[in-house]
PDB file of N, CA and C in Angstrom:
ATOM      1  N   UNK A   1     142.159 157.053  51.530  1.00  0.00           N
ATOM      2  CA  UNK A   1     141.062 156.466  52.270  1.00  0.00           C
ATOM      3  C   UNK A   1     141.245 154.964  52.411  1.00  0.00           C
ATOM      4  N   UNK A   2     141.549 154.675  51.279  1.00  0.00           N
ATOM      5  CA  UNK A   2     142.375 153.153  51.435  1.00  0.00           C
ATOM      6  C   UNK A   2     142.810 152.531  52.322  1.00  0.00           C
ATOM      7  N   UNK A   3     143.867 153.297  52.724  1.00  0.00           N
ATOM      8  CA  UNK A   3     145.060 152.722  53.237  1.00  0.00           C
ATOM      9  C   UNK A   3     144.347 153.145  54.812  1.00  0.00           C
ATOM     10  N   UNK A   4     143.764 153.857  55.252  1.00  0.00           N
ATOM     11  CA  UNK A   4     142.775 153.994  56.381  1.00  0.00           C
ATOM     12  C   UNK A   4     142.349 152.849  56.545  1.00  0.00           C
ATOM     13  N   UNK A   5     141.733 152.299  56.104  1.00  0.00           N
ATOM     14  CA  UNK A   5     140.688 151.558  56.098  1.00  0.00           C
ATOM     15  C   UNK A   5     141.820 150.264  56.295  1.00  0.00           C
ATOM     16  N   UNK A   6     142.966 149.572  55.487  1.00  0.00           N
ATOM     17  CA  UNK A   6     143.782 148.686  55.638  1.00  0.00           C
ATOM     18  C   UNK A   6     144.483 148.693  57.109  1.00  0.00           C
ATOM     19  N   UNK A   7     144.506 149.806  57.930  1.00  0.00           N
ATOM     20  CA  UNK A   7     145.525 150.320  59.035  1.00  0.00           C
ATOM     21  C   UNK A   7     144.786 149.934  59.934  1.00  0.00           C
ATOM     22  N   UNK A   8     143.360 150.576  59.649  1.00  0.00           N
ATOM     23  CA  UNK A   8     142.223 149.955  61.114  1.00  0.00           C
ATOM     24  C   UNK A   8     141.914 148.583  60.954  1.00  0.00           C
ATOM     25  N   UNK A   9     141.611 147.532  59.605  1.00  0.00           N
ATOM     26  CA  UNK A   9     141.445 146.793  60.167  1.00  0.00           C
ATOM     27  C   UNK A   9     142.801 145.468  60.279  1.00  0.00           C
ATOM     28  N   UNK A  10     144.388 146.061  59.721  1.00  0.00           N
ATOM     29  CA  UNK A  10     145.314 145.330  60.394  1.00  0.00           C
ATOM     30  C   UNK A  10     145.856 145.482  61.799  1.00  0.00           C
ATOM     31  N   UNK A  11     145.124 146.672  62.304  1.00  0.00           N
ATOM     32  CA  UNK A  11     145.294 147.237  63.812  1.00  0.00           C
ATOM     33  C   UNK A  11     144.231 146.057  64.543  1.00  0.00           C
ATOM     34  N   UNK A  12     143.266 145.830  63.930  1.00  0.00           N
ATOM     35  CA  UNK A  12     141.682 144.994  64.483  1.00  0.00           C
ATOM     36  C   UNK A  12     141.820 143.625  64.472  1.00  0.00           C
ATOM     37  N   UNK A  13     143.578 143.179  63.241  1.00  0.00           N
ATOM     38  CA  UNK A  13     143.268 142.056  63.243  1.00  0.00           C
ATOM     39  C   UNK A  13     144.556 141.325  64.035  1.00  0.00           C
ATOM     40  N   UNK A  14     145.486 142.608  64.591  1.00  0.00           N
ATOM     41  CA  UNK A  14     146.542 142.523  65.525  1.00  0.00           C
ATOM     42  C   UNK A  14     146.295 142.426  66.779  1.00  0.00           C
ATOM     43  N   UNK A  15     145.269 142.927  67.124  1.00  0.00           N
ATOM     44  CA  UNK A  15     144.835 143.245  68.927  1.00  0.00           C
ATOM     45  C   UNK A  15     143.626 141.626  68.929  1.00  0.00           C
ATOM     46  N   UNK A  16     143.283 141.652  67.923  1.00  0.00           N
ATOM     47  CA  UNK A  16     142.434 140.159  67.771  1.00  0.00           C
ATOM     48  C   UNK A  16     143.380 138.870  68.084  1.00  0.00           C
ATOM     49  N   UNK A  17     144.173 138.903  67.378  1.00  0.00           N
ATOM     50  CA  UNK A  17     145.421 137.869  67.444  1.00  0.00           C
ATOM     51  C   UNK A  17     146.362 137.596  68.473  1.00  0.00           C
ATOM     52  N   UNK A  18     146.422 138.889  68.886  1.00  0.00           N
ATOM     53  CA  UNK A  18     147.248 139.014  70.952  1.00  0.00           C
ATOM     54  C   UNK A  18     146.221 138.435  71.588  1.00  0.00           C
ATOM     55  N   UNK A  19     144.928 138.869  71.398  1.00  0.00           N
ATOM     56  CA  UNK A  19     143.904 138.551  72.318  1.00  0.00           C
ATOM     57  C   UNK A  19     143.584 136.903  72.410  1.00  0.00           C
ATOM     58  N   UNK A  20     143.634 136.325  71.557  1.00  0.00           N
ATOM     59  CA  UNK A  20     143.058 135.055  71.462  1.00  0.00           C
ATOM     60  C   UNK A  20     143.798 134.079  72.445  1.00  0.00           C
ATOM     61  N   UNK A  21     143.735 133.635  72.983  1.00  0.00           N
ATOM     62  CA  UNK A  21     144.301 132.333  73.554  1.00  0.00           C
ATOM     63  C   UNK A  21     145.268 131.418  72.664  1.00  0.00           C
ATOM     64  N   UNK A  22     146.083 130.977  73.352  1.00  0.00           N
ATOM     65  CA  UNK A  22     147.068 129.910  72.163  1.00  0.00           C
ATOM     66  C   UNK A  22     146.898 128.824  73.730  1.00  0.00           C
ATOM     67  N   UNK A  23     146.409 127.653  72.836  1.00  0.00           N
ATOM     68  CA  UNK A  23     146.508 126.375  74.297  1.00  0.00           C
ATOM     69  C   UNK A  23     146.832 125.246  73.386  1.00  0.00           C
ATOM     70  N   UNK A  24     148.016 124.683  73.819  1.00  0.00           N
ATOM     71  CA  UNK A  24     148.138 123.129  73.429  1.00  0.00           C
ATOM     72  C   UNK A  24     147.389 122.135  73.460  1.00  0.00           C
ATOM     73  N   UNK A  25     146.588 121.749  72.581  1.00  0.00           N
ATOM     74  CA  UNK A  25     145.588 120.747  72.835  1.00  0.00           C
ATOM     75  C   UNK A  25     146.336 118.962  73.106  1.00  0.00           C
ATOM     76  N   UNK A  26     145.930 118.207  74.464  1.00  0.00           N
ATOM     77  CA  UNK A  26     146.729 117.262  74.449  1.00  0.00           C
ATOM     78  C   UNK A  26     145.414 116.134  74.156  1.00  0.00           C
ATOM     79  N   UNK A  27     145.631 114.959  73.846  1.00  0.00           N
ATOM     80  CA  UNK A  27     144.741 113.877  73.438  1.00  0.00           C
ATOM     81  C   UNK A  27     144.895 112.857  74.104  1.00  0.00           C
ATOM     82  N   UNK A  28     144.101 112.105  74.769  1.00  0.00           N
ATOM     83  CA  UNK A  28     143.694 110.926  75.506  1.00  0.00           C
ATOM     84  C   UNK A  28     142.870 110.308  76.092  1.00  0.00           C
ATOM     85  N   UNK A  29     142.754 108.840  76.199  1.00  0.00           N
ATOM     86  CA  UNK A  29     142.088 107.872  76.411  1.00  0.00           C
ATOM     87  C   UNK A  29     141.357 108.315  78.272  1.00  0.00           C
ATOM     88  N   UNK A  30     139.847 108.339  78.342  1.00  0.00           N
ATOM     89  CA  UNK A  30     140.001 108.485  79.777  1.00  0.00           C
ATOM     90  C   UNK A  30     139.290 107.450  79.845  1.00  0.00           C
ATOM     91  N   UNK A  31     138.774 106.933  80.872  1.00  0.00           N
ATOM     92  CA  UNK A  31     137.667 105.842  81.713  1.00  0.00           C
ATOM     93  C   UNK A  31     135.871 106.940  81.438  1.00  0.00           C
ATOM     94  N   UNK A  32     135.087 106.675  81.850  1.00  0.00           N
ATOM     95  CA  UNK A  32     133.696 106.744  81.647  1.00  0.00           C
ATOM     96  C   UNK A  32     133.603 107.282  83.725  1.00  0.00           C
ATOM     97  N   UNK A  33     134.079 106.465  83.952  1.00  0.00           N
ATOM     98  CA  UNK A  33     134.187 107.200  85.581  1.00  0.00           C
ATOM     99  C   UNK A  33     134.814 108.675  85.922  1.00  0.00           C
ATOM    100  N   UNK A  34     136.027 108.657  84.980  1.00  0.00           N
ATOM    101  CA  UNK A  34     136.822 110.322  85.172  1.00  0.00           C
ATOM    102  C   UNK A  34     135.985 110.956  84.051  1.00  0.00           C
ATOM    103  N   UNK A  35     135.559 110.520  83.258  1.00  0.00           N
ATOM    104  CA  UNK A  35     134.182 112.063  82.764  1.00  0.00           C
ATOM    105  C   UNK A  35     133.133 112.351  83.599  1.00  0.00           C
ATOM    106  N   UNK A  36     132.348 111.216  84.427  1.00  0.00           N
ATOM    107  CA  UNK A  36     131.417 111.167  84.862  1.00  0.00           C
ATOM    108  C   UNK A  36     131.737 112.423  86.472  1.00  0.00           C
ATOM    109  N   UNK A  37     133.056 111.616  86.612  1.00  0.00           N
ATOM    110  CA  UNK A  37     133.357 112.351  87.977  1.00  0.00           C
ATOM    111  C   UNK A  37     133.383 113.993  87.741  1.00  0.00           C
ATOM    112  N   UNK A  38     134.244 114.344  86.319  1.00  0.00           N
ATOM    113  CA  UNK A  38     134.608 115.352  86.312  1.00  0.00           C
ATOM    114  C   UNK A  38     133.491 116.267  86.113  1.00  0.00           C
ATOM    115  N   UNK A  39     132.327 116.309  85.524  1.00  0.00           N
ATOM    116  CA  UNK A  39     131.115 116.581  84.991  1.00  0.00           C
ATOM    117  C   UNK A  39     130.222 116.845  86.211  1.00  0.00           C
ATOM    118  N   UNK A  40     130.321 115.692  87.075  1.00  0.00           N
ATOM    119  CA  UNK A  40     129.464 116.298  88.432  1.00  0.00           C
ATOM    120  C   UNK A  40     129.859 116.722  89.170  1.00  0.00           C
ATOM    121  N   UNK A  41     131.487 117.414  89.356  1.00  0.00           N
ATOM    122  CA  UNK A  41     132.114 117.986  89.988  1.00  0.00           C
ATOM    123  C   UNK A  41     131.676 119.675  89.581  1.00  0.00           C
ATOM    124  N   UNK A  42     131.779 119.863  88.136  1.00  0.00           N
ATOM    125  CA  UNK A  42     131.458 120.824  87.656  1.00  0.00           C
ATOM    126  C   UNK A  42     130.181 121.327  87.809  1.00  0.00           C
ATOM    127  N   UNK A  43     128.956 120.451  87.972  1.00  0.00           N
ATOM    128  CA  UNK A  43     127.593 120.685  88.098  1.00  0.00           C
ATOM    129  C   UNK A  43     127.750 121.244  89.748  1.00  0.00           C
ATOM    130  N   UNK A  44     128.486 120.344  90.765  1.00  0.00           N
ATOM    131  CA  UNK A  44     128.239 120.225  92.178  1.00  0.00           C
ATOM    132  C   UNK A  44     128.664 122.202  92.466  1.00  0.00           C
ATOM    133  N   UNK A  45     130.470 122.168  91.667  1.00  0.00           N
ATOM    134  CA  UNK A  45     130.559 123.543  91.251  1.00  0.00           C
ATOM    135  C   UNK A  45     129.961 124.865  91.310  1.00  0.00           C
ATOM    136  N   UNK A  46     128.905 124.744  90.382  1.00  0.00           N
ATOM    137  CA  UNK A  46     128.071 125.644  90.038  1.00  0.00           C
ATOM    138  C   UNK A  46     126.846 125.699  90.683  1.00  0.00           C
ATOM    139  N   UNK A  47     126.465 124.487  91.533  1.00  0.00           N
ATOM    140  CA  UNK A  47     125.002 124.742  92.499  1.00  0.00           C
ATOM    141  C   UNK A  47     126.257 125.484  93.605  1.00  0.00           C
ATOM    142  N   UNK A  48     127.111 125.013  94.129  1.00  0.00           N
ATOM    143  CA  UNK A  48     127.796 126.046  95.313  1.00  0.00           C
ATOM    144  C   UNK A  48     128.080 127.140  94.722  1.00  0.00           C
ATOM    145  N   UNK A  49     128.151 127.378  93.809  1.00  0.00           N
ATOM    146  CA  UNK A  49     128.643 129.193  93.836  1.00  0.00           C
ATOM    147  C   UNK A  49     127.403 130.094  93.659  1.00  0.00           C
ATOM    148  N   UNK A  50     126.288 128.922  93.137  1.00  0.00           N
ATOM    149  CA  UNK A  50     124.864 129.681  92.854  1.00  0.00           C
ATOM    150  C   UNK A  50     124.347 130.325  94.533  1.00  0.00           C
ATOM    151  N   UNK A  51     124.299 129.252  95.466  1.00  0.00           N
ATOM    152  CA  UNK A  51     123.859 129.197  96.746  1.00  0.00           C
ATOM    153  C   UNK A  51     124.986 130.314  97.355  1.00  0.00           C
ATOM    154  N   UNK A  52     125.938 130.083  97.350  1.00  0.00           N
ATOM    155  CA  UNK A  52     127.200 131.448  97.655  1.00  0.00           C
ATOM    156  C   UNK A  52     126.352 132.940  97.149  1.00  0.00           C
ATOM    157  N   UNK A  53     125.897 132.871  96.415  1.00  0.00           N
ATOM    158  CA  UNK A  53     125.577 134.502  95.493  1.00  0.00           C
ATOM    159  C   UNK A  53     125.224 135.212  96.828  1.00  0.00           C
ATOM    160  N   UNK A  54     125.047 136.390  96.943  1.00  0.00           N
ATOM    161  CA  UNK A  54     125.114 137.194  98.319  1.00  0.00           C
ATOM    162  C   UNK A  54     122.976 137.041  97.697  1.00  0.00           C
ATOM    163  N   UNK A  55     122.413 137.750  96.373  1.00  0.00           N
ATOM    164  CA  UNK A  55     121.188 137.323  96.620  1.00  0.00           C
ATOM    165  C   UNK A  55     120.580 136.220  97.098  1.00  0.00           C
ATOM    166  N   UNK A  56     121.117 135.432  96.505  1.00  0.00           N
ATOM    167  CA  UNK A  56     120.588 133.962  97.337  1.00  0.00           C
ATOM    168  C   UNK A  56     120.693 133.373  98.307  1.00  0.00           C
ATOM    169  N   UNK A  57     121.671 133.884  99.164  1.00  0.00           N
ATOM    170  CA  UNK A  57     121.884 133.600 100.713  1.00  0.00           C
ATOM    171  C   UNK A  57     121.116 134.472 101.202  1.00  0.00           C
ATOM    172  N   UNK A  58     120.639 135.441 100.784  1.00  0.00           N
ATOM    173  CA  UNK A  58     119.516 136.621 101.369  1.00  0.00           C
ATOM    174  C   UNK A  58     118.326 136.082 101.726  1.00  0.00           C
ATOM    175  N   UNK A  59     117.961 135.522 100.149  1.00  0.00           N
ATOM    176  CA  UNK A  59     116.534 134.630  99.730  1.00  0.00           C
ATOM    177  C   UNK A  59     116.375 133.353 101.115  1.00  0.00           C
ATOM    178  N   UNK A  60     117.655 132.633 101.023  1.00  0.00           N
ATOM    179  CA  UNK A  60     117.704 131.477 101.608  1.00  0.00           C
ATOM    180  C   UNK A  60     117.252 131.853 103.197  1.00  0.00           C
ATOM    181  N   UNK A  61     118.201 133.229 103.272  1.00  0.00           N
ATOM    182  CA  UNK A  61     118.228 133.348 104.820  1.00  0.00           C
ATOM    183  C   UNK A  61     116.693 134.106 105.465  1.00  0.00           C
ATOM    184  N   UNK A  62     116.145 134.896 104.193  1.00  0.00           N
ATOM    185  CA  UNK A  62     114.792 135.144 104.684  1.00  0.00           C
ATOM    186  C   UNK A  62     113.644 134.030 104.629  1.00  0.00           C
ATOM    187  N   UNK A  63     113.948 132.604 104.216  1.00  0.00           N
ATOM    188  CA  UNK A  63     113.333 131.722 104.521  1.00  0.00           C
ATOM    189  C   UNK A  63     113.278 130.586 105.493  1.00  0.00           C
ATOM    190  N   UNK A  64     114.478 131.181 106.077  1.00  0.00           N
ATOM    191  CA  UNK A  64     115.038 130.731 107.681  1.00  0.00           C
ATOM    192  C   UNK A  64     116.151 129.171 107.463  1.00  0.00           C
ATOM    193  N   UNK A  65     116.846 129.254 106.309  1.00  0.00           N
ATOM    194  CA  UNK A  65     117.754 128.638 105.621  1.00  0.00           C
ATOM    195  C   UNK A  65     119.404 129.573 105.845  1.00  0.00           C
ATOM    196  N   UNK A  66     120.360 129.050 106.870  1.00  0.00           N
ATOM    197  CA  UNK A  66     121.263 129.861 106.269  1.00  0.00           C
ATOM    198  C   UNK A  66     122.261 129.128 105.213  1.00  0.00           C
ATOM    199  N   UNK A  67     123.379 129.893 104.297  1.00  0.00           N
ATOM    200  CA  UNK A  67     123.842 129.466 103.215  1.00  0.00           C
ATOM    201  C   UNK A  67     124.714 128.351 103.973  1.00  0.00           C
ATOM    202  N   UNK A  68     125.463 127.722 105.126  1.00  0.00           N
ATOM    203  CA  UNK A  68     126.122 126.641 105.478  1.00  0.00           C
ATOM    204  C   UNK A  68     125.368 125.494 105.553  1.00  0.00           C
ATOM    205  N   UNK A  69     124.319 125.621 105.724  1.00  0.00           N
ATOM    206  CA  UNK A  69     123.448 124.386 106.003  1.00  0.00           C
ATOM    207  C   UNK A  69     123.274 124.000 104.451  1.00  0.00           C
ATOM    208  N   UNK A  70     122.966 125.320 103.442  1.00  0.00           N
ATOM    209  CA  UNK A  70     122.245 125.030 102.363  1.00  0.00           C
ATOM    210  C   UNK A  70     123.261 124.449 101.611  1.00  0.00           C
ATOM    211  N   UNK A  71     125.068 124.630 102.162  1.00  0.00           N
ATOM    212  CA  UNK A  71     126.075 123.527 101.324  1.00  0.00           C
ATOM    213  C   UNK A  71     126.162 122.522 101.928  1.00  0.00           C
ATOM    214  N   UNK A  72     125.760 122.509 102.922  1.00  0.00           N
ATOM    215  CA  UNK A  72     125.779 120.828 103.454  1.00  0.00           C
ATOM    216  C   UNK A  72     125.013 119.808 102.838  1.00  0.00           C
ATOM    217  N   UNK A  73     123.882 120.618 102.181  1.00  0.00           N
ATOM    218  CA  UNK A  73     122.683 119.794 101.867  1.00  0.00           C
ATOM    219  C   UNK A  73     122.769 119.165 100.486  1.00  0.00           C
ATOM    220  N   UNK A  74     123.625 120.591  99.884  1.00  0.00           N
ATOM    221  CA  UNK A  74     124.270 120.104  98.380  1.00  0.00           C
ATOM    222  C   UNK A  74     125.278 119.336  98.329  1.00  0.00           C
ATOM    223  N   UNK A  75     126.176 119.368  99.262  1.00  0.00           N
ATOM    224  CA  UNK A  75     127.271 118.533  99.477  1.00  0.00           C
ATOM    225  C   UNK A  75     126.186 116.901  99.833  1.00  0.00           C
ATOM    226  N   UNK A  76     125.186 117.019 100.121  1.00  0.00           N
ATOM    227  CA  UNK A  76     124.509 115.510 100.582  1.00  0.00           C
ATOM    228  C   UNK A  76     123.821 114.890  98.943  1.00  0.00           C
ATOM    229  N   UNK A  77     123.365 115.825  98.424  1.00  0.00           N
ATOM    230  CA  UNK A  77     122.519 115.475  97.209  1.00  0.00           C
ATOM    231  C   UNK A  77     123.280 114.397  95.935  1.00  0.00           C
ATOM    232  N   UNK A  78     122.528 113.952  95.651  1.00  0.00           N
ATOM    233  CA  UNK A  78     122.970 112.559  94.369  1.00  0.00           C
ATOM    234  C   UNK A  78     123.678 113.561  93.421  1.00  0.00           C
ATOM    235  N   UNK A  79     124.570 112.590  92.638  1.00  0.00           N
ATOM    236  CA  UNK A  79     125.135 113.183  91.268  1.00  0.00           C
ATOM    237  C   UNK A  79     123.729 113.854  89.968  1.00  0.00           C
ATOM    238  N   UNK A  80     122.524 113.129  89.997  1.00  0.00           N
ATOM    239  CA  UNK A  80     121.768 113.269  89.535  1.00  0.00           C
ATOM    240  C   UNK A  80     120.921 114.478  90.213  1.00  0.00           C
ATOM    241  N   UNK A  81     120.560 114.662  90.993  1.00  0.00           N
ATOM    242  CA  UNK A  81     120.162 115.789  91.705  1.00  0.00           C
ATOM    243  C   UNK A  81     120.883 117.446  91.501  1.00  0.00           C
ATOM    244  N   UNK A  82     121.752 116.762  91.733  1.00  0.00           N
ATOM    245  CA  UNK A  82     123.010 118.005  91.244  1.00  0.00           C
ATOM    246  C   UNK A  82     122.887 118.626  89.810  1.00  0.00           C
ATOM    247  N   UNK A  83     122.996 117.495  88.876  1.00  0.00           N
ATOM    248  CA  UNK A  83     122.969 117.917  87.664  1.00  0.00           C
ATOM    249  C   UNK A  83     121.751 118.543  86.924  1.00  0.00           C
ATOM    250  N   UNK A  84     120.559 118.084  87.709  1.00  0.00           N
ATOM    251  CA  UNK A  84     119.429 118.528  87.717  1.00  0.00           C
ATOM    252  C   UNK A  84     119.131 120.310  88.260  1.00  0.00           C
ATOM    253  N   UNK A  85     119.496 120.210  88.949  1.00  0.00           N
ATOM    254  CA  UNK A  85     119.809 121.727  90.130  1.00  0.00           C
ATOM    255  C   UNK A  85     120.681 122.363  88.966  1.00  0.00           C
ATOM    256  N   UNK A  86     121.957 122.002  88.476  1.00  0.00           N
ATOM    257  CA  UNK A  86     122.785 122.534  87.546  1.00  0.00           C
ATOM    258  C   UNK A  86     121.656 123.072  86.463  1.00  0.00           C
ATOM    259  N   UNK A  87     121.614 122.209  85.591  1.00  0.00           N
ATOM    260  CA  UNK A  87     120.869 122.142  84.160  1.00  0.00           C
ATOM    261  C   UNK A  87     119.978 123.244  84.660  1.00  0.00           C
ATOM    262  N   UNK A  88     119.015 123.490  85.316  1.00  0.00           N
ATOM    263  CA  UNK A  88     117.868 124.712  85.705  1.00  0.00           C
ATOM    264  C   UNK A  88     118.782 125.722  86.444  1.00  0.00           C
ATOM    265  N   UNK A  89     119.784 126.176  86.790  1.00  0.00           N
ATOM    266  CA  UNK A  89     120.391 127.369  87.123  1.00  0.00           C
ATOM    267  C   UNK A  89     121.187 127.584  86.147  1.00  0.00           C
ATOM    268  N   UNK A  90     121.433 127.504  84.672  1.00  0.00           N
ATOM    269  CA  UNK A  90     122.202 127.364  83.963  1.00  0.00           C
ATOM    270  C   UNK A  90     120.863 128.281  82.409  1.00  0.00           C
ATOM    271  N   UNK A  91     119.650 127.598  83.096  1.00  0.00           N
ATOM    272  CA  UNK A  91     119.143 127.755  81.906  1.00  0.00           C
ATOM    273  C   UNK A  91     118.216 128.935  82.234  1.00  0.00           C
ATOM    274  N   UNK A  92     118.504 129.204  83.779  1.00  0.00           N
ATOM    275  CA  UNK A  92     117.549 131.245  83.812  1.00  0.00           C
ATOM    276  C   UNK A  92     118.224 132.260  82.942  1.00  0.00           C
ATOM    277  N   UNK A  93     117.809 132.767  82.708  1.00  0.00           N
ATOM    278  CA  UNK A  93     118.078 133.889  81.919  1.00  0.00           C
ATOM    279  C   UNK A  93     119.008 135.231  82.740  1.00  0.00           C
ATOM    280  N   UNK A  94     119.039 135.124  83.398  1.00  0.00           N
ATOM    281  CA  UNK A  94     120.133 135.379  84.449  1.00  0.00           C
ATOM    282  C   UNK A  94     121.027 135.301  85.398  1.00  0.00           C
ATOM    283  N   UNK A  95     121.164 134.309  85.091  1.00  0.00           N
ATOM    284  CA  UNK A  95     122.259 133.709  85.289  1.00  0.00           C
ATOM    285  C   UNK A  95     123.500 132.752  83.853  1.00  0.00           C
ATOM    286  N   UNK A  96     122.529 132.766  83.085  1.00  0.00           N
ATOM    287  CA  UNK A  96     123.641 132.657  81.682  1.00  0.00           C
ATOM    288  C   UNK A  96     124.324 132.851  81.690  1.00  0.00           C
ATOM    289  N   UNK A  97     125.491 132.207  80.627  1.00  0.00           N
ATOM    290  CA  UNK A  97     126.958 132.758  80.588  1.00  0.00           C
ATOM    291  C   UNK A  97     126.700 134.349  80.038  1.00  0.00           C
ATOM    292  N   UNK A  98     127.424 135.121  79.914  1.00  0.00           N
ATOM    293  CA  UNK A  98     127.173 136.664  79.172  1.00  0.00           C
ATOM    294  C   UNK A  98     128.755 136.984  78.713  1.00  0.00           C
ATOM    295  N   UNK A  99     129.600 135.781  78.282  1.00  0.00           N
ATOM    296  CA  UNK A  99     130.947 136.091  77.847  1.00  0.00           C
ATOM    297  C   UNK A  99     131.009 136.698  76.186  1.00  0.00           C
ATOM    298  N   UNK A 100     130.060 135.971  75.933  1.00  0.00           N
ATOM    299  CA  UNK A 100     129.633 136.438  74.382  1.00  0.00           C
ATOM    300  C   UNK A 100     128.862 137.703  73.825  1.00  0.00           C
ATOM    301  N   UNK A 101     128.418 138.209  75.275  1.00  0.00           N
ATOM    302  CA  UNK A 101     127.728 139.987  75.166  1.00  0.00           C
ATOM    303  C   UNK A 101     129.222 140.583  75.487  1.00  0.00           C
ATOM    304  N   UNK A 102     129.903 140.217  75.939  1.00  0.00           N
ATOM    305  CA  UNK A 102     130.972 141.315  76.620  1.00  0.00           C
ATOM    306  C   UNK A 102     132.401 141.335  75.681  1.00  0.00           C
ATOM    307  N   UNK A 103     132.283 140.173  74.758  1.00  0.00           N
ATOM    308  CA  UNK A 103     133.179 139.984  74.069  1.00  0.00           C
ATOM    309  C   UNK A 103     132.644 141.100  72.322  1.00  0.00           C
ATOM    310  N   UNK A 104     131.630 140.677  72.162  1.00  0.00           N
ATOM    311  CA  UNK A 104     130.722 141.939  71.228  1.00  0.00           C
ATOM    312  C   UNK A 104     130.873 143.159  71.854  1.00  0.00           C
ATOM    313  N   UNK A 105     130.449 143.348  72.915  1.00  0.00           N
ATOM    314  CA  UNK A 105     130.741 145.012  73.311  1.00  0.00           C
ATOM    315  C   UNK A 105     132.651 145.458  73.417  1.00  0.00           C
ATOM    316  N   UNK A 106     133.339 144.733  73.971  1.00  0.00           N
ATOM    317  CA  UNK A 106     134.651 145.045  73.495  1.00  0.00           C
ATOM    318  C   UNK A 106     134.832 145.201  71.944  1.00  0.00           C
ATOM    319  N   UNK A 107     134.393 144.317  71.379  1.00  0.00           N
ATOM    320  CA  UNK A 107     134.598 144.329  69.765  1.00  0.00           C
ATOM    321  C   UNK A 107     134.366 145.545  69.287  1.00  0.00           C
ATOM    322  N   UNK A 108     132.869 145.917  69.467  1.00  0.00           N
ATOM    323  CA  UNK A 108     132.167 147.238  68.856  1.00  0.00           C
ATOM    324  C   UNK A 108     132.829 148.406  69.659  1.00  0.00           C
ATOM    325  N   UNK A 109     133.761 148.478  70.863  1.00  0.00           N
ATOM    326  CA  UNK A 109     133.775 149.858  71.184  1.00  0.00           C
ATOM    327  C   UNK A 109     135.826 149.885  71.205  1.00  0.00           C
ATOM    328  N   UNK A 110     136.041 148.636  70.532  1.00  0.00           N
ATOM    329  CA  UNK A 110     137.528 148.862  69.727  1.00  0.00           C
ATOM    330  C   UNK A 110     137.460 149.535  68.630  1.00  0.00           C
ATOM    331  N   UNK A 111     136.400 149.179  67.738  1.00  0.00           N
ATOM    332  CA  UNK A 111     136.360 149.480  66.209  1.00  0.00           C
ATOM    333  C   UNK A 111     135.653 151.025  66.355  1.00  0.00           C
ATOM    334  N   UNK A 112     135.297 151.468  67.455  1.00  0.00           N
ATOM    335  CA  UNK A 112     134.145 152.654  67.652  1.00  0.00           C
ATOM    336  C   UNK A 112     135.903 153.433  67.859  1.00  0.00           C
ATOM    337  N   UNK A 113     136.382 153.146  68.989  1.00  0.00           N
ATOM    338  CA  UNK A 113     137.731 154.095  69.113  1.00  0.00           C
ATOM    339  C   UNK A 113     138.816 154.106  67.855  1.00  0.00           C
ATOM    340  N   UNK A 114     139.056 153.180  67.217  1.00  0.00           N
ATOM    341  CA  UNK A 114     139.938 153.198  65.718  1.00  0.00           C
ATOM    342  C   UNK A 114     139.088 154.330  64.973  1.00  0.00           C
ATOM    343  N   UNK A 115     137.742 154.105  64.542  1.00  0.00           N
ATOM    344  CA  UNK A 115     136.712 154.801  63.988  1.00  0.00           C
ATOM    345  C   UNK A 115     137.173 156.282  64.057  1.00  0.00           C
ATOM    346  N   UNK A 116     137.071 156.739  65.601  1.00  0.00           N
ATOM    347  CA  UNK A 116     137.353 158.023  65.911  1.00  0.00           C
ATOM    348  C   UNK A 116     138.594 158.361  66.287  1.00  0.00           C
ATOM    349  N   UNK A 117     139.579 157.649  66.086  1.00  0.00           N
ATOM    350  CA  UNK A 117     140.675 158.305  66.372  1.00  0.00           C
ATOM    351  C   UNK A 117     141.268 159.012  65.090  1.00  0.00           C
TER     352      UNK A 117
END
């Protein structure tokens, strides 16, 4: 029973270890402008792919908004505006990241198939 138990979880801690990412971390000095830039690039980012969603071009378009105008408008908006728009589409509850539910459900239905095999 032992050695069961050693097999599944050096099998759990082999497919863990392929799985993980290996990234070279590099280190350096930037300016306050290339964070700033890079940060509202990422915010600007994420209001366009929000406005892209096929629901929300629906929403937009049954309010007599279509989705090209509605990137023009984001493409017009302040860095601050943006990040604002970001920060509240970030923080619905559906739209959250969900990498950390899907990474638990892989987990639990690896150890569910070792379990039963």
């Amino acid at each position: 029973m032992k050695s069961v138990w050693a097999r599944t979880i050096c099998r759990l801690l082999v497919v863990l270890m392929i799985w993980t990412p290996y990234q070279a971390a590099q280190a350096g000095m930037i300016g306050s402008d290339q964070a700033a830039t890079a940060s509202s690039q990422a915010d600007r980012n994420t209001v366009l792919s929000f406005v892209s969603r096929g629901d929300v071009a629906g929403q937009l378009q049954s309010l007599g908004l279509d989705a090209a105008t509605a990137k023009d408008r984001v493409a017009a908006m302040t860095d601050s505006e943006v990040a604002y728009l970001a920060g509240r589409i970030e923080s619905l509850p559906a739209g959250a990241d969900t990498a950390g539910v899907i990474l638990l459900i892989l987990i639990i239905a690896a150890i569910w198939w070792v379990w039963k095999r």
